[in-house]
N, C-alpha and C. Protein backbone atom coordinates (compact mmCIF):
# COMPACT_ATOMS: atom_id res chain seq x y z
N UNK A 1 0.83 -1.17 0.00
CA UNK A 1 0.00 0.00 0.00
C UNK A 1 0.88 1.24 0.00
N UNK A 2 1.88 1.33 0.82
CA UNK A 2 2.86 2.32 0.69
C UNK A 2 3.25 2.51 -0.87
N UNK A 3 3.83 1.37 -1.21
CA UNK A 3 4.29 1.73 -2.95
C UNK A 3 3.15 2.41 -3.69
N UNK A 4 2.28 1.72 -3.53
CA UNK A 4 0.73 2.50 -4.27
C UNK A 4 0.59 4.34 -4.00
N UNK A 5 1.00 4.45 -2.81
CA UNK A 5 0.79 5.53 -2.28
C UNK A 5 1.82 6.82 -2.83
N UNK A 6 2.90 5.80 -2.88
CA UNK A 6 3.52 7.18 -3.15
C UNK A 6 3.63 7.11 -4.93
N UNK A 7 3.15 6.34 -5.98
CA UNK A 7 2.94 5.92 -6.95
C UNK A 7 1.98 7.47 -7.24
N UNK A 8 0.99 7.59 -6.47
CA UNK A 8 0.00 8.64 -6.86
C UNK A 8 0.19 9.91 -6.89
N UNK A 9 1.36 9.87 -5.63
CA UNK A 9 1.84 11.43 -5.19
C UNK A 9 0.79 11.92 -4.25
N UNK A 10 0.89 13.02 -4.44
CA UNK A 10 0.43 14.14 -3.65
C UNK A 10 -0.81 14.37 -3.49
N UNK A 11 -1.73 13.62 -4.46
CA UNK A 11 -3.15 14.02 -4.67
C UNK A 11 -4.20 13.47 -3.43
N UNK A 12 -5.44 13.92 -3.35
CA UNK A 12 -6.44 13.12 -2.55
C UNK A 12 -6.51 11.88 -3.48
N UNK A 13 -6.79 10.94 -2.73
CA UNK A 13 -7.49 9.55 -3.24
C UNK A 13 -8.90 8.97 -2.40
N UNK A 14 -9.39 8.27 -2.89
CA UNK A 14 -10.34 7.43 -2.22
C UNK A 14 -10.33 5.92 -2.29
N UNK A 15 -11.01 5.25 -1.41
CA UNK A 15 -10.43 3.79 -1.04
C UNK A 15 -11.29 3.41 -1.09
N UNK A 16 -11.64 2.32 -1.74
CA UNK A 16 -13.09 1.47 -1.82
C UNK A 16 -13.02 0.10 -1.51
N UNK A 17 -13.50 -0.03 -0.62
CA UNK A 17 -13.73 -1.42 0.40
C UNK A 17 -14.74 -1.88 -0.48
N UNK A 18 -14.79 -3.48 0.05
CA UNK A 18 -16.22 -4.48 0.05
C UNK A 18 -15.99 -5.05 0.81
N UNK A 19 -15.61 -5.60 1.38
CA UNK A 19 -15.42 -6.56 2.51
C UNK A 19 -14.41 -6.63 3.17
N UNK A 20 -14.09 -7.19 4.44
CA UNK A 20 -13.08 -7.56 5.04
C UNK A 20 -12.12 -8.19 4.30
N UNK A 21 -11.01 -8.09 4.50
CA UNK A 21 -10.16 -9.19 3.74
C UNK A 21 -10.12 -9.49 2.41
N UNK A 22 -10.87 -8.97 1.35
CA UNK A 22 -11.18 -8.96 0.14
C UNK A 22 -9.79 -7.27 -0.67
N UNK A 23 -9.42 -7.76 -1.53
CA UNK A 23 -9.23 -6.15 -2.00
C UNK A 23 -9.64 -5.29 -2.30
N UNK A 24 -9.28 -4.37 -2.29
CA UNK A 24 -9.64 -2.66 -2.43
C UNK A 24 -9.15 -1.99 -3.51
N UNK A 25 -9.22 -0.66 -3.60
CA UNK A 25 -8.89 0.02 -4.79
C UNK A 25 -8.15 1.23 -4.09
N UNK A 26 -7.74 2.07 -4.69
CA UNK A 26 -6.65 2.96 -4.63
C UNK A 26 -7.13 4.15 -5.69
N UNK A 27 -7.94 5.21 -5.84
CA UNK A 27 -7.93 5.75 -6.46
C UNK A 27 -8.17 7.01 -6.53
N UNK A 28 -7.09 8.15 -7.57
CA UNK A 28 -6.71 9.59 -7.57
C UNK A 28 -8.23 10.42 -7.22
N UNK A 29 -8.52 11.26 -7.27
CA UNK A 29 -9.44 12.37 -7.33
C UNK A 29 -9.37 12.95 -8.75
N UNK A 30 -8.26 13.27 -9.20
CA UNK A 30 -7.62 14.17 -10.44
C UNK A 30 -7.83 13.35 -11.46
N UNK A 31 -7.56 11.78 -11.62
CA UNK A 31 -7.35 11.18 -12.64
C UNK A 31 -7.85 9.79 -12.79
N UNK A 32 -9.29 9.67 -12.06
CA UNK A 32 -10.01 8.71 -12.44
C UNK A 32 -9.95 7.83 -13.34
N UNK A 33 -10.04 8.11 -14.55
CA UNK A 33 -9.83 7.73 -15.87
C UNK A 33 -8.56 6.57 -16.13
N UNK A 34 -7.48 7.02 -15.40
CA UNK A 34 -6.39 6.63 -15.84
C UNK A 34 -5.58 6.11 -15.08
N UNK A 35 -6.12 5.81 -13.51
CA UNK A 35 -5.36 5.26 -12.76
C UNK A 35 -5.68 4.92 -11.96
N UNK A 36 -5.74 3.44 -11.25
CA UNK A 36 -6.44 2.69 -10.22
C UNK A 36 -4.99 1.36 -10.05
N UNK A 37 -5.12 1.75 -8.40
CA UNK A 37 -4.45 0.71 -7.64
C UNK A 37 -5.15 -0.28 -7.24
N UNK A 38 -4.93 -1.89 -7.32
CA UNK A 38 -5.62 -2.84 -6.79
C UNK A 38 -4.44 -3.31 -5.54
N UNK A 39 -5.22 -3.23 -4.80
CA UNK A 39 -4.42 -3.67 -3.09
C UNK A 39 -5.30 -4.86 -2.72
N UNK A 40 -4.19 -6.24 -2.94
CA UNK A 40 -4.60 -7.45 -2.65
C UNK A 40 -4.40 -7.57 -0.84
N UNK A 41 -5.17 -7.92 0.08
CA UNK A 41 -4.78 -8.19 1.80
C UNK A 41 -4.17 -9.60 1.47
N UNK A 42 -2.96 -9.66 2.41
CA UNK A 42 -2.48 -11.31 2.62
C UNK A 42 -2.65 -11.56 3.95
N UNK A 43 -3.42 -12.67 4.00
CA UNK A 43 -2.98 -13.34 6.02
C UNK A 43 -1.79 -13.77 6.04
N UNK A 44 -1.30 -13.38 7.32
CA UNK A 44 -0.45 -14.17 7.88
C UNK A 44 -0.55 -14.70 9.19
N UNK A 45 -0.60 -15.98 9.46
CA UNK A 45 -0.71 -16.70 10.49
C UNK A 45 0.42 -17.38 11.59
């Protein structure tokens, strides 16, 4: 998530959940269109 983060820079983003433990998204304010992070969760036990 860090790499993602600084991938975007400086901008607002928003984070879109569905579920626990499921992945999420990563995405600019500015540049919808053209750029989306997928952030897989891993367990570790």
């Amino acid at each position: 998530m860090k790499d993602a983060l600084q991938g975007i820079g400086g901008t607002s983003i928003v984070l879109a959940f569905t579920a626990p433990l499921r992945p999420f998204t990563l995405v600019p304010t500015e540049d919808k269109e053209h750029f989306v992070q997928l952030i897989t969760p891993v367990r570790t036990f």
